[in-house]
PDB file of N, CA and C in Angstrom:
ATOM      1  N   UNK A   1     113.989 102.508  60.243  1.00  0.00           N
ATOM      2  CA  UNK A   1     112.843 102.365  61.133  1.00  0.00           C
ATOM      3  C   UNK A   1     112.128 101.056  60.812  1.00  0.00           C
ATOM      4  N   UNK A   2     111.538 100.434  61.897  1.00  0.00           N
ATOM      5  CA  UNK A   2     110.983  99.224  61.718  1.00  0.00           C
ATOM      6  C   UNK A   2     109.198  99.428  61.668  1.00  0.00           C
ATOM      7  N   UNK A   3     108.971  99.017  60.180  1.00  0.00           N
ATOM      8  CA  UNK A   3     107.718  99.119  59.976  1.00  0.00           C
ATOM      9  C   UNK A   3     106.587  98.345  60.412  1.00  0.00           C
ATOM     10  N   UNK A   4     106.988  97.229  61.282  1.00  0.00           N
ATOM     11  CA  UNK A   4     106.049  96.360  61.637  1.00  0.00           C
ATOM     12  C   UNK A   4     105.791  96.530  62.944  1.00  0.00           C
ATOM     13  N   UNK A   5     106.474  97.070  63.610  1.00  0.00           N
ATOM     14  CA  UNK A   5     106.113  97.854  65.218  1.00  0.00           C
ATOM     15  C   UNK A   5     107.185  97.856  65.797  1.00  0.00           C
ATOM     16  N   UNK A   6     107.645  98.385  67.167  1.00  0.00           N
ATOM     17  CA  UNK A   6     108.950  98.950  68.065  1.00  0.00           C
ATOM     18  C   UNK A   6     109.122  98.294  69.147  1.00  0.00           C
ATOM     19  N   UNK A   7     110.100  98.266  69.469  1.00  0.00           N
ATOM     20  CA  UNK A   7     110.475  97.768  70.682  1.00  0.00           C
ATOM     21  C   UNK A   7     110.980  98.796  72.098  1.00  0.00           C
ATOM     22  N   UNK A   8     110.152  98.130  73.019  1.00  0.00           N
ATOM     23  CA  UNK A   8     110.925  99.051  74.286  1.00  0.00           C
ATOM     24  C   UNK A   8     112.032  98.690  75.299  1.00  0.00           C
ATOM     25  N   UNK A   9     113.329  99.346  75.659  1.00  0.00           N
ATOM     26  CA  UNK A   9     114.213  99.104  75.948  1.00  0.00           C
ATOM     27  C   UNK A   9     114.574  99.927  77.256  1.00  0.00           C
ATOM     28  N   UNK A  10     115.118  98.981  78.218  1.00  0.00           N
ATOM     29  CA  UNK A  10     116.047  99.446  79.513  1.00  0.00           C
ATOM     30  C   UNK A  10     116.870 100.336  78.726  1.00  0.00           C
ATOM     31  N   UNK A  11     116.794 101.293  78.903  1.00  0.00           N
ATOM     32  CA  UNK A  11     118.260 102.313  78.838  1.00  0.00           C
ATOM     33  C   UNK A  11     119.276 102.206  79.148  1.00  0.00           C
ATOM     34  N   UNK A  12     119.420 101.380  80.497  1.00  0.00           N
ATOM     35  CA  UNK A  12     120.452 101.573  81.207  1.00  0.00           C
ATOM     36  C   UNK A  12     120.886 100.122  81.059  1.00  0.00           C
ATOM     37  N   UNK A  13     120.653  99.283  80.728  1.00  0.00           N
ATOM     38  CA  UNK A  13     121.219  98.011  79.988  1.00  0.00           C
ATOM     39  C   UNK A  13     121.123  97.650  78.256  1.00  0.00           C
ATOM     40  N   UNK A  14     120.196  98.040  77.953  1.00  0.00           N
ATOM     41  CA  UNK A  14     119.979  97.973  76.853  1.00  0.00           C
ATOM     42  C   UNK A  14     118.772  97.089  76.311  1.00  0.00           C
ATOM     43  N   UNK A  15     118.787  95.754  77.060  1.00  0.00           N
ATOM     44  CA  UNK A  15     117.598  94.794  77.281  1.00  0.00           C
ATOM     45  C   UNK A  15     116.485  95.461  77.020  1.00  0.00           C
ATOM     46  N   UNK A  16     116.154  94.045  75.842  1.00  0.00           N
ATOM     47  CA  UNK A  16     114.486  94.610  74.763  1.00  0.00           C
ATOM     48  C   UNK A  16     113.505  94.647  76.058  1.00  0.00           C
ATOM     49  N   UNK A  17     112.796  95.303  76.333  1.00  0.00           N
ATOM     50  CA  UNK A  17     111.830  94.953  77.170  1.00  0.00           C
ATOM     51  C   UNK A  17     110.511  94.406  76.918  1.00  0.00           C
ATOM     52  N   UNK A  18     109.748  94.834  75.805  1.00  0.00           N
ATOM     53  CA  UNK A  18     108.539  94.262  74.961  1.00  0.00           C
ATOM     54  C   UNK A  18     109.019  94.700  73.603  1.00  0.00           C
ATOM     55  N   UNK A  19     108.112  93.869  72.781  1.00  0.00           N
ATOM     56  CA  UNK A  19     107.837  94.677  71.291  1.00  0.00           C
ATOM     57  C   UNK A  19     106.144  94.407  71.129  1.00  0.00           C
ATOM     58  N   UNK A  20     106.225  95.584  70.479  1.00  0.00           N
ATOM     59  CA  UNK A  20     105.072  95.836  70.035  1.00  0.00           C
ATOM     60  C   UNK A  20     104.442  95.436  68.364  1.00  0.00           C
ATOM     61  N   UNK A  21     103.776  95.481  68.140  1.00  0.00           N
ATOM     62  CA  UNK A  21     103.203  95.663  66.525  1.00  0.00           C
ATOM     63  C   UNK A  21     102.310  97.077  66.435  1.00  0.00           C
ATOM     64  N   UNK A  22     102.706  97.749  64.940  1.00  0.00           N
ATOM     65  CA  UNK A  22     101.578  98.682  64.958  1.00  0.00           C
ATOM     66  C   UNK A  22     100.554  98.451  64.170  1.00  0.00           C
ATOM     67  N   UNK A  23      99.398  98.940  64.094  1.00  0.00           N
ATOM     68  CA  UNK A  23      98.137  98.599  63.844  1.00  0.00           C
ATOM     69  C   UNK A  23      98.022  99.362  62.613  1.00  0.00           C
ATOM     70  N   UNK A  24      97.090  98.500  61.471  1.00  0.00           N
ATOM     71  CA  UNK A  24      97.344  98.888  60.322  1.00  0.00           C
ATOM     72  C   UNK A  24      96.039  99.795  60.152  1.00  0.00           C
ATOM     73  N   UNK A  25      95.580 100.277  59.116  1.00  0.00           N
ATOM     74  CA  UNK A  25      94.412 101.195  58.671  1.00  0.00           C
ATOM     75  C   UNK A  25      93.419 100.512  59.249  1.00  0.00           C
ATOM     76  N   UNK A  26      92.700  99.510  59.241  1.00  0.00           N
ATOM     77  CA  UNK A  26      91.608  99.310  59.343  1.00  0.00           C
ATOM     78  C   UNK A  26      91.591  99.179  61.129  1.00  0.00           C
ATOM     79  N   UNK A  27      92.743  98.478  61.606  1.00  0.00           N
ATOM     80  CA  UNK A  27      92.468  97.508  63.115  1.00  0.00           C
ATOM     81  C   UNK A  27      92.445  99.630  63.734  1.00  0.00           C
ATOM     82  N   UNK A  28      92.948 100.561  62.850  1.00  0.00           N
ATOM     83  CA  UNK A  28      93.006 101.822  63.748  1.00  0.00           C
ATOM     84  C   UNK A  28      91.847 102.153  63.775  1.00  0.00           C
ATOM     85  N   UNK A  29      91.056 101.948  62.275  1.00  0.00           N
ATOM     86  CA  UNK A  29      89.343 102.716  62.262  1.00  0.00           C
ATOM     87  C   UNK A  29      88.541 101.982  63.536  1.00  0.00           C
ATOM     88  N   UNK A  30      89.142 100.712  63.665  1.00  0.00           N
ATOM     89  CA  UNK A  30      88.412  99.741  64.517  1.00  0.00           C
ATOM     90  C   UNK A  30      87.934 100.422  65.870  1.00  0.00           C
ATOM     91  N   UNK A  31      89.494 100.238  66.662  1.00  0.00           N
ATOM     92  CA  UNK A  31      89.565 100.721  67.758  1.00  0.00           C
ATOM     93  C   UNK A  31      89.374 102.352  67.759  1.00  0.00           C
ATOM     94  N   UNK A  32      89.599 103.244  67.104  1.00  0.00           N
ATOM     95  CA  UNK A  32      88.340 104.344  67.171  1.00  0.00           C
ATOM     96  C   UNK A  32      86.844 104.599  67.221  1.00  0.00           C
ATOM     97  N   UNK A  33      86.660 104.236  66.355  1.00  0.00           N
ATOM     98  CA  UNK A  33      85.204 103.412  66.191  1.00  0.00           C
ATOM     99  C   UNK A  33      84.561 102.715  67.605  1.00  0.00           C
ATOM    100  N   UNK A  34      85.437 101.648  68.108  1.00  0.00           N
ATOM    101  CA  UNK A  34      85.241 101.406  69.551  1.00  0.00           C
ATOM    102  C   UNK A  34      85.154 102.276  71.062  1.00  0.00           C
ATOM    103  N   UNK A  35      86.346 103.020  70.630  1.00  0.00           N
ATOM    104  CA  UNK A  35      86.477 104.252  71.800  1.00  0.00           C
ATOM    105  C   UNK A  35      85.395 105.138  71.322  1.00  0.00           C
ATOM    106  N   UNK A  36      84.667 105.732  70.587  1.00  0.00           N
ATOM    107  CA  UNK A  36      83.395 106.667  69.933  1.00  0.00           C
ATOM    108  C   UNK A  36      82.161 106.261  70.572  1.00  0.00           C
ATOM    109  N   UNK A  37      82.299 104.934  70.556  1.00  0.00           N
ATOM    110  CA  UNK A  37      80.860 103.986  71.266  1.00  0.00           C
ATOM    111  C   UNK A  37      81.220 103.960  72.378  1.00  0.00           C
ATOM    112  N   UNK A  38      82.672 103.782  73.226  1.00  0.00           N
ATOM    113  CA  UNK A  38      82.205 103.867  74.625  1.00  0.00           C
ATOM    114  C   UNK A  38      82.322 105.545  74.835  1.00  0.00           C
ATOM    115  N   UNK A  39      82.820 106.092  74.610  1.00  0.00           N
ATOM    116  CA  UNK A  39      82.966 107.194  74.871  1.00  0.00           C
ATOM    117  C   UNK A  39      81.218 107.730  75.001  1.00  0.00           C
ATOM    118  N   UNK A  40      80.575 107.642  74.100  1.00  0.00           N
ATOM    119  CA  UNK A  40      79.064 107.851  74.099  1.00  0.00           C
ATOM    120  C   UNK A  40      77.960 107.264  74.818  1.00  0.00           C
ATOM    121  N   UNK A  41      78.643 105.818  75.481  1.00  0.00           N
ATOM    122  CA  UNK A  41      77.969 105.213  76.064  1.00  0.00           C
ATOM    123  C   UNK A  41      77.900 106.014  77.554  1.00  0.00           C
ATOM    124  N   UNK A  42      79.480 105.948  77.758  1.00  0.00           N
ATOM    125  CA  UNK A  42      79.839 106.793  79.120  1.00  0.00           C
ATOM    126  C   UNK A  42      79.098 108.073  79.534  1.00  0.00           C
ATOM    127  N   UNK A  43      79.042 108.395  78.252  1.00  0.00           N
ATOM    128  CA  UNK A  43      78.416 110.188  78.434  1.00  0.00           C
ATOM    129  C   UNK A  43      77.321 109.734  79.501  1.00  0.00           C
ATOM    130  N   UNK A  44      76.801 109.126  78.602  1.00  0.00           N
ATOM    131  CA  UNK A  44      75.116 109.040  79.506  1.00  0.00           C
ATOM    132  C   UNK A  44      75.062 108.760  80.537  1.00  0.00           C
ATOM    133  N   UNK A  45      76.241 108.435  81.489  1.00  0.00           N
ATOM    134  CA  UNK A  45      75.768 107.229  83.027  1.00  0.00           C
ATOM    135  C   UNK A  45      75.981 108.990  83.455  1.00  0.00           C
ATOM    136  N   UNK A  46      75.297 108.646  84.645  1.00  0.00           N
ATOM    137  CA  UNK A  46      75.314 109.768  85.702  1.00  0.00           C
ATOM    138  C   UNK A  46      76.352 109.848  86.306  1.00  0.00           C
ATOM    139  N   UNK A  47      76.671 111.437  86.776  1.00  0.00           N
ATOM    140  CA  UNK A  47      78.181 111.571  87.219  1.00  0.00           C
ATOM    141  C   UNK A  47      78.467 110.697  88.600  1.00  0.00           C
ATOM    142  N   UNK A  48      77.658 110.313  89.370  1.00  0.00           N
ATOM    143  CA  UNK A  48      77.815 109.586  90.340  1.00  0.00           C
ATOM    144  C   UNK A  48      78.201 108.542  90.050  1.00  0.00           C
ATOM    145  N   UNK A  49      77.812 107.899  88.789  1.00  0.00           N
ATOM    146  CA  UNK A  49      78.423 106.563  88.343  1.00  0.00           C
ATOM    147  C   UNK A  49      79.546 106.443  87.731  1.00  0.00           C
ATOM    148  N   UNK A  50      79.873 107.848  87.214  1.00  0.00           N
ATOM    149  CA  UNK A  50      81.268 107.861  86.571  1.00  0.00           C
ATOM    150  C   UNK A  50      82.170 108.071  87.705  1.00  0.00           C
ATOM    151  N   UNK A  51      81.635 108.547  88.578  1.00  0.00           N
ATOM    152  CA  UNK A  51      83.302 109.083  90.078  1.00  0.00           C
ATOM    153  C   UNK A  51      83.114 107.711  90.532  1.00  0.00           C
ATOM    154  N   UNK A  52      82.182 106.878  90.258  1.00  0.00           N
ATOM    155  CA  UNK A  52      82.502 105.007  91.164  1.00  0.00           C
ATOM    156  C   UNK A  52      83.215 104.766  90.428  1.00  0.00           C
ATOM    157  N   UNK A  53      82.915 104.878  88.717  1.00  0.00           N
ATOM    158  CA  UNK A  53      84.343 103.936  87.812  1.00  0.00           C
ATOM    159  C   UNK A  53      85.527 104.111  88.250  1.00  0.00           C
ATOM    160  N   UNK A  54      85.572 105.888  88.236  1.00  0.00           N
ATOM    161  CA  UNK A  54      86.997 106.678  88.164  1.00  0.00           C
ATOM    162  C   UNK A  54      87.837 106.118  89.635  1.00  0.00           C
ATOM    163  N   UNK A  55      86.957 106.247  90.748  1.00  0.00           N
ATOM    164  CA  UNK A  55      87.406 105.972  91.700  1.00  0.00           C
ATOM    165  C   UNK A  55      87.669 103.934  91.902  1.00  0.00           C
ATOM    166  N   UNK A  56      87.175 103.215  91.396  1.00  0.00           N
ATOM    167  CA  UNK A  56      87.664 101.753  91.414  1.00  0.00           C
ATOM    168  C   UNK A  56      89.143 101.889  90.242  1.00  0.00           C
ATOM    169  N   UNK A  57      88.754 102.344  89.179  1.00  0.00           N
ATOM    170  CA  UNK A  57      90.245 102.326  88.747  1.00  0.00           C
ATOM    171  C   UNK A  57      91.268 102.956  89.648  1.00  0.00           C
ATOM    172  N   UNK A  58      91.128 103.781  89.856  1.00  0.00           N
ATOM    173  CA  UNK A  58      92.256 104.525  91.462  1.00  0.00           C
ATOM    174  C   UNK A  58      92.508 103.456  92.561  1.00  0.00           C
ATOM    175  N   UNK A  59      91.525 102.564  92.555  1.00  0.00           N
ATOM    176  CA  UNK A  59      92.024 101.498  93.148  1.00  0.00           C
ATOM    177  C   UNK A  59      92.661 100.547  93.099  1.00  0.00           C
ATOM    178  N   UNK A  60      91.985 100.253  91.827  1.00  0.00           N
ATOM    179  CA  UNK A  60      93.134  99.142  90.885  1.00  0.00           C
ATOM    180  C   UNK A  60      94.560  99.661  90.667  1.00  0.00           C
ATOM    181  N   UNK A  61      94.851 101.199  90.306  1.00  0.00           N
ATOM    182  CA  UNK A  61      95.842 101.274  90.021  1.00  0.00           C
ATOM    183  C   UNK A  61      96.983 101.466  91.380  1.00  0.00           C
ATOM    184  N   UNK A  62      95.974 101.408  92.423  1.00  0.00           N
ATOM    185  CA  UNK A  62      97.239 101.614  93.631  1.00  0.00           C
ATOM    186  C   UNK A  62      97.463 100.201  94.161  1.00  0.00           C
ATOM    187  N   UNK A  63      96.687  99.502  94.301  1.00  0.00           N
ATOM    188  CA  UNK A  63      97.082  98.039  94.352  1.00  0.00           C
ATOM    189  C   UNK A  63      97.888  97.659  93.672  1.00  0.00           C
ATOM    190  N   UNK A  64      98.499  98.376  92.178  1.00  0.00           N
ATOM    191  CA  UNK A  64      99.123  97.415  91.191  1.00  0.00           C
ATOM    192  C   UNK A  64     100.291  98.662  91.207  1.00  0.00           C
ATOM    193  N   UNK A  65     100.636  99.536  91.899  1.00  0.00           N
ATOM    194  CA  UNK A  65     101.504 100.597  91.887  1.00  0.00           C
ATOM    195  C   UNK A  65     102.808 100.046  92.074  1.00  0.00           C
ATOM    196  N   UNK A  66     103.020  98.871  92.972  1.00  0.00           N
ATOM    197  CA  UNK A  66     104.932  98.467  92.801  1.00  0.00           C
ATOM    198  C   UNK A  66     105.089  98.134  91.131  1.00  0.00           C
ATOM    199  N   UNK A  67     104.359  96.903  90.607  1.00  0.00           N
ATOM    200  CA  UNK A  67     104.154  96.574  89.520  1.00  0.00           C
ATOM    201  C   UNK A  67     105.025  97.751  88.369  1.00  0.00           C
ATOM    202  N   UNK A  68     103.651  99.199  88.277  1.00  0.00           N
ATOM    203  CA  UNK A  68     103.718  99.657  87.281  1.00  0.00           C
ATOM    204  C   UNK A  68     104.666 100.870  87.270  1.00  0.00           C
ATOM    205  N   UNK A  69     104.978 100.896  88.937  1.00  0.00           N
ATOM    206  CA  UNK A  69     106.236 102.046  88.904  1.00  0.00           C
ATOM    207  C   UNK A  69     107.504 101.129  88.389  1.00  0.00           C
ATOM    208  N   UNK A  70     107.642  99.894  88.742  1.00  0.00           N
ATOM    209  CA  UNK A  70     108.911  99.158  87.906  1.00  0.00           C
ATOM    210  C   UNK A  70     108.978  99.036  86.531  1.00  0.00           C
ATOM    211  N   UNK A  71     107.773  98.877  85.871  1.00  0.00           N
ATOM    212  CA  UNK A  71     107.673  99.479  84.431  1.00  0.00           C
ATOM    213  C   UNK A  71     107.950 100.651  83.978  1.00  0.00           C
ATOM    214  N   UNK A  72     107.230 101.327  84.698  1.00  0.00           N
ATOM    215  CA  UNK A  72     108.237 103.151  84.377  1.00  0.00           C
ATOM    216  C   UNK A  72     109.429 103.365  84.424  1.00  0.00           C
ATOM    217  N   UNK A  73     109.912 102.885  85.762  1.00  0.00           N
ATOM    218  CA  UNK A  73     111.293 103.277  85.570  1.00  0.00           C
ATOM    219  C   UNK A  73     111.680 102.641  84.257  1.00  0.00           C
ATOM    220  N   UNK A  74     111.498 101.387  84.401  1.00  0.00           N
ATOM    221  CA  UNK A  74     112.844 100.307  83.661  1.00  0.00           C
ATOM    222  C   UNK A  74     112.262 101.252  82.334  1.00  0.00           C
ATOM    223  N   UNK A  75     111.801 101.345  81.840  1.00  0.00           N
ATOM    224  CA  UNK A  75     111.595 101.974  80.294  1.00  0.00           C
ATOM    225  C   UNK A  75     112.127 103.496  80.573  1.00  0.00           C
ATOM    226  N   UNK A  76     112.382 103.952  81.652  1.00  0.00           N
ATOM    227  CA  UNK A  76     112.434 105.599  81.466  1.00  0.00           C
ATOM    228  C   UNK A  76     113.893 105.438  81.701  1.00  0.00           C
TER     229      UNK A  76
END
């Protein structure tokens, strides 16, 4: 196993597709630590403001849907 992070691969060719690095002790406390603060920040907005976020990301993500269904496959 490769300890410095993984790589993702076409299946069906074999072709690396990205590599990654994994994140060591501290960069993990980090980005927890980060998600805790937004996560808490979020709490507080009113639900009306959270169904605008939820709903602009739904937007973003269908605009970018050829994109990220070709990423799915090719990795699945």
């Amino acid at each position: 196993m490769n300890t410095s992070g993984f790589t993702t691969v076409n299946p069906c060719t074999g072709e690396e597709i990205e590599t990654f690095a994994f994140y060591n002790a501290a960069q993990t406390d980090d980005i927890l630590a980060r998600a805790d603060k937004s996560f808490r920040s979020f709490r507080r907005l009113s639900a009306y403001k959270r169904a605008h976020i939820f709903s602009e990301l739904a937007c973003t993500l269908r605009k970018n849907k050829a994109q990220l269904a070709n990423v799915i496959t090719t990795e699945m």
